[in-house]
Protein backbone atom coordinates (compact mmCIF):
# COMPACT_ATOMS: atom_id res chain seq x y z
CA UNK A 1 153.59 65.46 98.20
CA UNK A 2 152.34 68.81 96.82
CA UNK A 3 155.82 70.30 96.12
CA UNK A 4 157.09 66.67 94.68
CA UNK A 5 154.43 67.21 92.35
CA UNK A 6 154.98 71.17 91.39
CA UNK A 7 158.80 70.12 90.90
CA UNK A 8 158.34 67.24 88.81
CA UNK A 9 155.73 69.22 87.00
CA UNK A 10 158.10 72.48 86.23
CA UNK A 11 161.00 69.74 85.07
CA UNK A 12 159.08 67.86 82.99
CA UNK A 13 157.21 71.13 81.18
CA UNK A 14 160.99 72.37 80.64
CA UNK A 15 162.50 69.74 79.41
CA UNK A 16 159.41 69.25 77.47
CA UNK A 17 159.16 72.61 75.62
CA UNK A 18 163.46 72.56 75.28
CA UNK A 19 162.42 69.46 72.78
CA UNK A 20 159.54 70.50 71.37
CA UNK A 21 161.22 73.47 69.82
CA UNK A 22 164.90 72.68 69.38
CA UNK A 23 165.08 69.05 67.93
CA UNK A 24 164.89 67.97 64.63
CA UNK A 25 161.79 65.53 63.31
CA UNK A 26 163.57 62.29 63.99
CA UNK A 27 165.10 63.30 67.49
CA UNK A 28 161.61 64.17 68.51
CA UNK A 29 160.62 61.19 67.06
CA UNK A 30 163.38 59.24 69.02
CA UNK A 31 163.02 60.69 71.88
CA UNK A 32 158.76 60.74 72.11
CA UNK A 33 159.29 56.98 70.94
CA UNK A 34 161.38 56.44 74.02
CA UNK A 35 158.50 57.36 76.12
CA UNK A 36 155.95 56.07 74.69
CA UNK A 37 158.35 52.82 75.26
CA UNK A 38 157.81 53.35 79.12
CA UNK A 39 153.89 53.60 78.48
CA UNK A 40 154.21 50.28 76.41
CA UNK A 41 155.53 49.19 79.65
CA UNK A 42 153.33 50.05 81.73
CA UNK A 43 150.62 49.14 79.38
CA UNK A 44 151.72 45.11 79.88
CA UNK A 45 152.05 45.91 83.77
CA UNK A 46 148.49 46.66 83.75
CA UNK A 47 146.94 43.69 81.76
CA UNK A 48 149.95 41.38 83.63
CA UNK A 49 151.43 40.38 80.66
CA UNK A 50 154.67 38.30 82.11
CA UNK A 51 158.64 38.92 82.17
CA UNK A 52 159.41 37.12 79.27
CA UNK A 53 156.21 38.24 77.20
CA UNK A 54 156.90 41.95 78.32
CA UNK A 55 160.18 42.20 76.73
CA UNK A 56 158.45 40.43 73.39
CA UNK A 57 156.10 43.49 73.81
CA UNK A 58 158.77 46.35 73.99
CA UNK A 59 160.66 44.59 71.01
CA UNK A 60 157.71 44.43 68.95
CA UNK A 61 156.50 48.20 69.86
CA UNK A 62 160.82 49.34 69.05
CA UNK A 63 160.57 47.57 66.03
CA UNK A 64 157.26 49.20 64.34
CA UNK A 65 158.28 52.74 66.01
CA UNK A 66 161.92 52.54 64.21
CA UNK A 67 160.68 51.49 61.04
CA UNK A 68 158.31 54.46 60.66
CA UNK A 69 161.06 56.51 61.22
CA UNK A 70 163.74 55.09 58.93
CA UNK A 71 161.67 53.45 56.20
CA UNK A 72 160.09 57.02 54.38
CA UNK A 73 163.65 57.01 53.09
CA UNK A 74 163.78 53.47 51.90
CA UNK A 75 161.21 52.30 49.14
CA UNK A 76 159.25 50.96 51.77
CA UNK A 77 157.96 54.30 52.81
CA UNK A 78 154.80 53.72 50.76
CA UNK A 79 153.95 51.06 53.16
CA UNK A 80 154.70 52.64 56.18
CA UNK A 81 152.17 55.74 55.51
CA UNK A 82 149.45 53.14 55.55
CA UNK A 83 150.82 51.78 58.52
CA UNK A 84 150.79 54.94 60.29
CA UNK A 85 146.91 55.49 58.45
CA UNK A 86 146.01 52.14 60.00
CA UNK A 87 146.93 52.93 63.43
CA UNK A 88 145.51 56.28 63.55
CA UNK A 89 142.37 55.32 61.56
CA UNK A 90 142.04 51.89 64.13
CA UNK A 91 142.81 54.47 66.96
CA UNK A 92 139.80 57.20 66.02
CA UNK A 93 137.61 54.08 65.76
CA UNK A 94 138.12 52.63 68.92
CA UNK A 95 137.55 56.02 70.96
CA UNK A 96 134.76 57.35 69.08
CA UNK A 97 132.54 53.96 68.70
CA UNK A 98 134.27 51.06 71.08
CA UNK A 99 135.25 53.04 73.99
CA UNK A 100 132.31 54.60 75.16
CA UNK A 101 130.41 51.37 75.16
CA UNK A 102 133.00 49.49 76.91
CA UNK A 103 132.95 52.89 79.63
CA UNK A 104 128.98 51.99 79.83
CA UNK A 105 129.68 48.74 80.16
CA UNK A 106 132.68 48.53 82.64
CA UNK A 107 133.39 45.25 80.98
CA UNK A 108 136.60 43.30 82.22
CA UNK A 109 138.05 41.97 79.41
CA UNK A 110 140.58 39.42 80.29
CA UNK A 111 142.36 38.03 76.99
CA UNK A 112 146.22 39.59 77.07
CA UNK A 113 146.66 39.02 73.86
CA UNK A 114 144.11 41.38 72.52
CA UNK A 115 144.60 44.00 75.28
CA UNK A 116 148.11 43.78 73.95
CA UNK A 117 147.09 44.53 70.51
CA UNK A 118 145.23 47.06 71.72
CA UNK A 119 147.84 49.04 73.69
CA UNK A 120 150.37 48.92 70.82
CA UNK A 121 147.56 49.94 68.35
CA UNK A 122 146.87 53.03 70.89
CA UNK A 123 150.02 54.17 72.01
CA UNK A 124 152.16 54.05 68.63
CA UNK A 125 148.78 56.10 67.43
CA UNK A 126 149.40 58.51 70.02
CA UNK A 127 153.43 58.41 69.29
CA UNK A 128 153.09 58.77 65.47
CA UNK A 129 150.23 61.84 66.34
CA UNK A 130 153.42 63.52 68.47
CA UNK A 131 155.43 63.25 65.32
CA UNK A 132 152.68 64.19 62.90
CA UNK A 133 151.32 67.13 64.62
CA UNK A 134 154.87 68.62 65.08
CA UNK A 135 156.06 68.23 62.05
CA UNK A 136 153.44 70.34 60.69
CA UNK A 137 154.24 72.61 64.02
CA UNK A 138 155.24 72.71 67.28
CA UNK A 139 152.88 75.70 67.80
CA UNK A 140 149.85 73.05 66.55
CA UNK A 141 151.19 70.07 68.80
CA UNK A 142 151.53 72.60 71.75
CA UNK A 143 148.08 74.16 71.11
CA UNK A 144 146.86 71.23 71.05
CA UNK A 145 148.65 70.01 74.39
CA UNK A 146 146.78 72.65 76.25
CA UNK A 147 143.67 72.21 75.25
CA UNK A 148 144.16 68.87 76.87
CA UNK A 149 145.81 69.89 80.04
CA UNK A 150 143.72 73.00 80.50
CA UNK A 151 140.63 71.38 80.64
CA UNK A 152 142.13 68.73 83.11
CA UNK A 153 143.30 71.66 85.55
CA UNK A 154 139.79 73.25 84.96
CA UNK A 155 137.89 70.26 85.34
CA UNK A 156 139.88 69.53 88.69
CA UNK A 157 139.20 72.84 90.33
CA UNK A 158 135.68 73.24 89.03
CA UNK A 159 134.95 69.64 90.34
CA UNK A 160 136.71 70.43 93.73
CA UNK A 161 135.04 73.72 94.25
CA UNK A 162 131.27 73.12 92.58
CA UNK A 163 131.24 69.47 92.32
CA UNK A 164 128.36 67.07 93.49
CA UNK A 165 127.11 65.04 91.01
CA UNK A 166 129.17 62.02 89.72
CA UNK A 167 129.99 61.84 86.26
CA UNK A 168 131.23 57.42 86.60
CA UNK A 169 131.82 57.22 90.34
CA UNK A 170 132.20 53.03 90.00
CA UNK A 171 135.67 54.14 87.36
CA UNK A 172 136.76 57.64 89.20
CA UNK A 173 134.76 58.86 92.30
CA UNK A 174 136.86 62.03 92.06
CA UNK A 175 135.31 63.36 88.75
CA UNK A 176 131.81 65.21 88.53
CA UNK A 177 129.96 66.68 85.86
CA UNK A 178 130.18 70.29 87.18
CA UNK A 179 134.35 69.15 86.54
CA UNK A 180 133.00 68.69 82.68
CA UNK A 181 131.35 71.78 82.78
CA UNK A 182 133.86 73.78 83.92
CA UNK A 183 136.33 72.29 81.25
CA UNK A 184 133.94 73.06 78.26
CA UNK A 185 134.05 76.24 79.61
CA UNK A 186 137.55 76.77 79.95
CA UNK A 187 138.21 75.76 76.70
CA UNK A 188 135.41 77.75 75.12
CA UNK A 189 136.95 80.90 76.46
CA UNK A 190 140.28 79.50 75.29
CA UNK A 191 138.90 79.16 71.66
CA UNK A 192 137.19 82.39 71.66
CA UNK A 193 140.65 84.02 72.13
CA UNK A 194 142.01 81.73 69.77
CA UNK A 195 139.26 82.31 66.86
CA UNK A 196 139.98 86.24 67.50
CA UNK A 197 143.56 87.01 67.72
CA UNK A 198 144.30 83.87 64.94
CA UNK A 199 140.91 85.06 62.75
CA UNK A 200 139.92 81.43 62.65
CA UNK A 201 136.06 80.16 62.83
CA UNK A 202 134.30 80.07 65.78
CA UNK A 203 133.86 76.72 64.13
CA UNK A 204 137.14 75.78 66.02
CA UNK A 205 135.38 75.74 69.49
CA UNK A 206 133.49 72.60 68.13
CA UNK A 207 136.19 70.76 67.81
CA UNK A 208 137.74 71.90 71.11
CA UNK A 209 134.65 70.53 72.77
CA UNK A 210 135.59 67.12 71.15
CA UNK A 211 138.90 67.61 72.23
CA UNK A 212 137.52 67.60 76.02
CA UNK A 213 135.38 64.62 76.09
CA UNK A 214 137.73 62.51 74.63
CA UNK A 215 140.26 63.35 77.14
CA UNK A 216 137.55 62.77 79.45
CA UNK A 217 137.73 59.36 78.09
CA UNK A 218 140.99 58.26 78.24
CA UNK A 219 141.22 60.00 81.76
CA UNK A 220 138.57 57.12 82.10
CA UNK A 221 139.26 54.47 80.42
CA UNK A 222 142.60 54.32 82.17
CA UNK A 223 141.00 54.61 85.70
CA UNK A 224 139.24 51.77 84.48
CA UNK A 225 141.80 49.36 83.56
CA UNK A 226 144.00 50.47 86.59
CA UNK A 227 141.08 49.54 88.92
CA UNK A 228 140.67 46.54 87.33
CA UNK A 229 144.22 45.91 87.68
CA UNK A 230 144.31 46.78 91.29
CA UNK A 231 146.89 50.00 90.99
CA UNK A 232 146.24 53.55 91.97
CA UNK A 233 149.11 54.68 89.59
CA UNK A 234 150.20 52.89 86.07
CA UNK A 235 154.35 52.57 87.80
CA UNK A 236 155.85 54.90 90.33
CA UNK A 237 158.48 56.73 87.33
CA UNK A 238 157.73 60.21 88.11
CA UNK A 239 157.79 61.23 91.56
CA UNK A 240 154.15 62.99 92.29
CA UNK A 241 152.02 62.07 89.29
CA UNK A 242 152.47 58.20 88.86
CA UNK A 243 153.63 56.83 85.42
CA UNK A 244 153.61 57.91 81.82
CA UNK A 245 150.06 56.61 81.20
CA UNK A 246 149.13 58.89 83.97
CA UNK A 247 150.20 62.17 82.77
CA UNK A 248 148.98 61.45 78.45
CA UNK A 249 145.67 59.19 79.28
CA UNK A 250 143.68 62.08 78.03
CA UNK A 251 146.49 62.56 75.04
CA UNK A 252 145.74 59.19 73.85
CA UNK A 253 142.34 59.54 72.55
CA UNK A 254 142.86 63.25 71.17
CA UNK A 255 146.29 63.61 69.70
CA UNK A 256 145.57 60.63 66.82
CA UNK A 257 142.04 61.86 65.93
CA UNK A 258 143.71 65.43 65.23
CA UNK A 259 145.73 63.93 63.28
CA UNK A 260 143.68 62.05 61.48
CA UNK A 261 141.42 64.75 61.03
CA UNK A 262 144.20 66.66 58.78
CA UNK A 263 146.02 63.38 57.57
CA UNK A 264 142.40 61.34 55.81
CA UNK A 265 142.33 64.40 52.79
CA UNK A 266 146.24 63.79 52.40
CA UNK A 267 145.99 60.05 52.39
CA UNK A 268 143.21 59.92 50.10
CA UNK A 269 145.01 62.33 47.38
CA UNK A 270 147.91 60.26 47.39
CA UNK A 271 146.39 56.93 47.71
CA UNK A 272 144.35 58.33 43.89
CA UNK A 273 147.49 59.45 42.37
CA UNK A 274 149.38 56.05 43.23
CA UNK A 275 147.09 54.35 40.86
C-alpha cells in the first residue's frame, strides 16, 4: 500500500510540475478544469446526487469553467470577472465565517440542491484560484502549494510521533493538536527562509499561519461530509490516496482566499474606472 502510494505520489508531482511550467494559461486552465471536473464528481457522489442529476451537475460545472476561459475575449469578459469575483468572494466567506460553525456544529445538512450549489461555488473557486495564481506565477501557485502540503506532511508526522490530544476526534480521530503545532511550526521555519532569502516581511508568516488552519479545515470539512456519507475515500481514481477531493481538501479553502487577497484591490480599481 505504502509503495502504491510513493508511486502515485512521484507521478502525479511530475506530471504536475511538467504543467505547471510548460503550458500556456488556457491549457492549464483546460487541463486544471478537467480535474476539478472529477472533484465535481465526486462532490455529487458524496451528497448522492443521482445518475441523471450528476451528469446535469458536470454540464453545468463545463459550462461556467469554459466560459471563463473563452469569454475575456468576447465582450462578455466584463461579466465574467465578476463571476470569477463572486465565486472567490462567496468562497472566502464560507471558510472564514460558515465553515467553522458548521465544523462546531457537525450539522448534517441534507438538501442536495444546496450542497450542490455549494460544491460548484467551492470547487470552480478553487479552479479559477489555479488559474489566477499562475498566471501571475507558477513560482506563487507552487509556493503556495507547499505551504499546503508541507504542513500536511508535518502535521502527520508531528501527530504520529507527539500526538495525544484530539483536535475533532468525532470528524478525524487521526488528527491532534500537537499535528497543528507541528505544522505552524513547519511553516514558520518555512517563512523565515522565505522572508530572508526573498527580503519580504516577516509579516508573510502571518499569513502562512492562515494558510494552515484553513487547510486544516478543508482537511475537515471533507472528513466530515465523507463520514456522513459513509466513504473512507471521495472515489478510488488514484491508486493509494483516494480521489481528487482527497489530495486538494486543504487547497480548497486556501488557494481562493489567496487569490482574493491580491484580486479585491484589482477588482475594486476597475469596477471605479468602469463608471
Amino acid at each position: 500500500m505504502l509503495k502504491t502510494r510513493v508511486i502515485t505520489a512521484i507521478l502525479l508531482a511530475i506530471g504536475f510540475l511538467i504543467a505547471l511550467f510548460n503550458t500556456s494559461g488556457i491549457a492549464w486552465s483546460l487541463i486544471t478544469l478537467g480535474a476539478m471536473l472529477i472533484g465535481v464528481w465526486e462532490w455529487a457522489k458524496l451528497i448522492k446526487l443521482r445518475k441523471h442529476a450528476t451528469h446535469i451537475y458536470l454540464v453545468i460545472a463545463l459550462f461556467i469553467g469554459l466560459l471563463i476561459i473563452y469569454a475575456p475575449s468576447t465582450a462578455s469578459g466584463h461579466y465574467v470577472d465578476e463571476v470569477v469575483f463572486g465565486l472567490l468572494g462567496l468562497s472566502t466567506l464560507f471558510w472564514l465565517i460558515i465553515a467553522p460553525i458548521w465544523l462546531l456544529t457537525r450539522k448534517y445538512f441534507q438538501h442536495k440542491f444546496w450542497m450542490a450549489i455549494l460544491g460548484i461555488v467551492l470547487l470552480l473557486a478553487t479552479w479559477v484560484a489555479l488559474g489566477g495564481l499562475h498566471a501571475i506565477s507558477p513560482w506563487l501557485l507552487l509556493t503556495t502549494l507547499f505551504t499546503v502540503w508541507l504542513a500536511d506532511s508535518a502535521a502527520y508526522f508531528a501527530g504520529k510521533q507527539f500526538g495525544k490530544h484530539k483536535l475533532a476526534p468525532e470528524i478525524s480521530p487521526g488528527k491532534t493538536w500537537e499535528g497543528v503545532m507541528g505544522a505552524l511550526l513547519a511553516v514558520t521555519v518555512f517563512g523565515l527562509v522565505l522572508c530572508y532569502f526573498q527580503h519580504i516581511s516577516r509579516w508573510l508568516i502571518v499569513g502562512l499561519w492562515l494558510i494552515v488552519v484553513l487547510s486544516i479545515m478543508g482537511d475537515l470539512f471533507e472528513s466530515l461530509l465523507k463520514r456522513q456519507a459513509g466513504v473512507k475515500d471521495s472515489s478510488h481514481l488514484l491508486p493509494g490516496h483516494g480521489g481528487v477531493l482527497d489530495r486538494i481538501d486543504g487547497l480548497i479553502p486556501t488557494l481562493p482566499l489567496a487569490l482574493f487577497y491580491i484580486y479585491f484591490p484589482l477588482f475594486a480599481n476597475l469596477q471605479l474606472h468602469a463608471r
